[in-house]
N, C-alpha and C. Protein backbone atom coordinates (compact mmCIF):
# COMPACT_ATOMS: atom_id res chain seq x y z
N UNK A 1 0.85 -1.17 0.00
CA UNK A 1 0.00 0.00 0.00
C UNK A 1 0.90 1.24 0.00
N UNK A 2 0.30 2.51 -0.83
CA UNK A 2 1.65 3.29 -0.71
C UNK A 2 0.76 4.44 -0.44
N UNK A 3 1.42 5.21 0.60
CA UNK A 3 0.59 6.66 1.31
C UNK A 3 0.08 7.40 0.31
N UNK A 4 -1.39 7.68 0.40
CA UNK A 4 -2.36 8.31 0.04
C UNK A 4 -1.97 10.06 -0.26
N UNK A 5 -0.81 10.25 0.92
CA UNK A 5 -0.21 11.69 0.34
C UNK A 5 0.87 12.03 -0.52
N UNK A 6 1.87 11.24 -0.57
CA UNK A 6 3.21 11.29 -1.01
C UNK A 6 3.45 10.43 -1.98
N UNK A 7 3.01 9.03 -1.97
CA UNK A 7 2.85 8.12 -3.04
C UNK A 7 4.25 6.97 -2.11
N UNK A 8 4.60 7.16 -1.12
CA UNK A 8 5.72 6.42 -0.73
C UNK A 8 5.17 5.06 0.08
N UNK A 9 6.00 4.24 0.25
CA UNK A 9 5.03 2.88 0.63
C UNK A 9 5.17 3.31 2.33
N UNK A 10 3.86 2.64 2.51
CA UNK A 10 3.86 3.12 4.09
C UNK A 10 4.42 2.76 5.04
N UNK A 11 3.55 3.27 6.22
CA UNK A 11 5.26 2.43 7.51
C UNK A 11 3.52 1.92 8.03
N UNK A 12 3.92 0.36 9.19
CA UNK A 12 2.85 0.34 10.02
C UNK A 12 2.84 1.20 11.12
N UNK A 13 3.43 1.87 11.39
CA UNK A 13 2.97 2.92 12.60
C UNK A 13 2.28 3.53 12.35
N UNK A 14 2.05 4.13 11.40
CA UNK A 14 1.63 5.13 10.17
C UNK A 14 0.55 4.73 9.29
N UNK A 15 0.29 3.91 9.28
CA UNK A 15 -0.56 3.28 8.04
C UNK A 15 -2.07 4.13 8.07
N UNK A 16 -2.69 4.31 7.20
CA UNK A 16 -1.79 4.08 5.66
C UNK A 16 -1.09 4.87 5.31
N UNK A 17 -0.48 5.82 5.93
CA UNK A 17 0.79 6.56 5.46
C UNK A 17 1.85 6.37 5.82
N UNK A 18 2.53 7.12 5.23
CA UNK A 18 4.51 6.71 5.26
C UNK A 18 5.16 7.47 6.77
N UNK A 19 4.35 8.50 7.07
CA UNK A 19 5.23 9.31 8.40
C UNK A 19 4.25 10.05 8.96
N UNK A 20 4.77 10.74 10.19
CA UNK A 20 3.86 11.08 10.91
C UNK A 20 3.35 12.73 10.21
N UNK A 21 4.04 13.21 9.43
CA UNK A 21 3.89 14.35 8.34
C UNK A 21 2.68 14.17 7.79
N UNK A 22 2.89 13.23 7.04
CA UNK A 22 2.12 12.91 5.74
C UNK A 22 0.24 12.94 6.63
N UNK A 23 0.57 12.32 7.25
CA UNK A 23 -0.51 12.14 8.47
C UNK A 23 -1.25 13.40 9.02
N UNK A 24 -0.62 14.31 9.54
CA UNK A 24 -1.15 15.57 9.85
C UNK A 24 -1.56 16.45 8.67
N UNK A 25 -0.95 16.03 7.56
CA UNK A 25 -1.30 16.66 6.61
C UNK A 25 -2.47 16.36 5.77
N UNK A 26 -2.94 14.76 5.78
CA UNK A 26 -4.52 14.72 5.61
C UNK A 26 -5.00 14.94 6.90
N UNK A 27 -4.47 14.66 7.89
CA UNK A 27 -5.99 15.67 9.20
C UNK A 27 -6.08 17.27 8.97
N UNK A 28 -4.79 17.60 8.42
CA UNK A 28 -5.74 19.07 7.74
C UNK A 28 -6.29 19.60 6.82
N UNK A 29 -6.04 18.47 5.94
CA UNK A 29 -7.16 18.15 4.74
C UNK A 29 -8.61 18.31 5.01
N UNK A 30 -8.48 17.34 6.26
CA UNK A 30 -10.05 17.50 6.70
C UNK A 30 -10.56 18.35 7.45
N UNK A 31 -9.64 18.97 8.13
CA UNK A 31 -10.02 20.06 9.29
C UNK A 31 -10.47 21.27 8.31
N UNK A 32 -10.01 21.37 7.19
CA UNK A 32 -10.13 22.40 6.17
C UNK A 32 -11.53 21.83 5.29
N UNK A 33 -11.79 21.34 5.07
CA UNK A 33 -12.93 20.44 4.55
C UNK A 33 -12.59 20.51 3.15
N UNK A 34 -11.34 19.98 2.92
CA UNK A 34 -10.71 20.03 1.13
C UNK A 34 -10.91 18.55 0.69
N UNK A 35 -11.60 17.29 1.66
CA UNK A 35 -12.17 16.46 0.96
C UNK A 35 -14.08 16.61 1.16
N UNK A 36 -14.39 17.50 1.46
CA UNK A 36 -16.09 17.31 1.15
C UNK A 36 -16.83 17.47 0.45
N UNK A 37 -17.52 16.10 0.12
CA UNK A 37 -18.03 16.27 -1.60
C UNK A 37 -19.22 17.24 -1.30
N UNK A 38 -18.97 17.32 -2.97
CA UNK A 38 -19.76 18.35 -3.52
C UNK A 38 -21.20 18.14 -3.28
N UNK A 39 -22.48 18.93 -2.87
CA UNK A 39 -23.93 18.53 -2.62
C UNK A 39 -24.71 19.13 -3.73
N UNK A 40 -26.02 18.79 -4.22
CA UNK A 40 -26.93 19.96 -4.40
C UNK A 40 -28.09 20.15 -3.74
N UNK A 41 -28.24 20.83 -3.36
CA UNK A 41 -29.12 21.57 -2.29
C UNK A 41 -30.54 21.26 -3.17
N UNK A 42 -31.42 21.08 -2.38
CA UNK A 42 -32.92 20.98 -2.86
C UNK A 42 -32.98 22.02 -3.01
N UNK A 43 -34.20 22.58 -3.69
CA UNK A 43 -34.58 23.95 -4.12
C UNK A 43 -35.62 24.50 -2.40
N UNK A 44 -36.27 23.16 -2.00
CA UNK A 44 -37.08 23.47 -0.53
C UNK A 44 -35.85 23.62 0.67
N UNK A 45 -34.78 23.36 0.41
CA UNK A 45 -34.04 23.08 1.42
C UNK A 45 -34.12 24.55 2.32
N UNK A 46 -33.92 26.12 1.69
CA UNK A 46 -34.40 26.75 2.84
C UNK A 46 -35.77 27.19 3.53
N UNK A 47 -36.85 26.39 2.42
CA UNK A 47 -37.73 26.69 3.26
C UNK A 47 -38.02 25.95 4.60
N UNK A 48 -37.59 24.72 4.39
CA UNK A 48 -37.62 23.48 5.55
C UNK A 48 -36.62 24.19 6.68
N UNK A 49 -35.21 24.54 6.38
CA UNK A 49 -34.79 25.20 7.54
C UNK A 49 -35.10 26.32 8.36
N UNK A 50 -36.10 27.00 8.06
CA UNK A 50 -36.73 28.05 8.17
C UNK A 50 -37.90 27.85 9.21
N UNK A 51 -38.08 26.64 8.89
CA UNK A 51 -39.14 26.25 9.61
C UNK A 51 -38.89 25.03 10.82
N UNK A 52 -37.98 24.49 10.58
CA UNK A 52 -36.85 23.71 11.69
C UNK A 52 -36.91 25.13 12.99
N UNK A 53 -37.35 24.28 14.28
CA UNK A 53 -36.67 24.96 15.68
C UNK A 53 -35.45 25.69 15.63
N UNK A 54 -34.99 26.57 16.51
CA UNK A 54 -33.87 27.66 16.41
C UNK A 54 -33.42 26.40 17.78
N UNK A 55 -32.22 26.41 18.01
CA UNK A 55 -31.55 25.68 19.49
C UNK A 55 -31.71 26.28 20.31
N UNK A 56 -32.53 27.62 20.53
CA UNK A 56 -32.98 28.46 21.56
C UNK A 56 -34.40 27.11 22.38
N UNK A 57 -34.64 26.90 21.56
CA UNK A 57 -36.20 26.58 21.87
C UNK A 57 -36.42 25.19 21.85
N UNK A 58 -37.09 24.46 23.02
CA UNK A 58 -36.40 23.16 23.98
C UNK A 58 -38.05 22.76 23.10
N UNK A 59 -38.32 21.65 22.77
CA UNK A 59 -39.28 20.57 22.98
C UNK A 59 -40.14 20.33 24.06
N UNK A 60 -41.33 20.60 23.84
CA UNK A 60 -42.29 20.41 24.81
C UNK A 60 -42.39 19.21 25.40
């Protein structure tokens, strides 16, 4: 298997990447959200949120 960032074969400490680099560098891949796929939004989607509870306001 060869790391998903660098293309180098991995280490098992590491897996599936090669170092502890390569590693932090897809967790900020994700912390950045540079892998989240693409959506399309319903056309109702803001009316439904609009009408969704605010987190102010508890359930009877």
């Amino acid at each position: 298997m060869s790391c998903p960032i660098c293309q180098r074969a991995a280490v098992p400490d590491y897996r599936p990447f090669c170092s502890r680099r390569c590693a932090d560098i897809d967790l900020g891949n994700w912390l950045k959200g540079s892998y989240a796929l693409p959506a399309d939004t319903p056309e109702d989607f803001e009316n439904n949120k609009e009408d969704a509870p605010s987190p102010e306001q508890k359930p009877h």
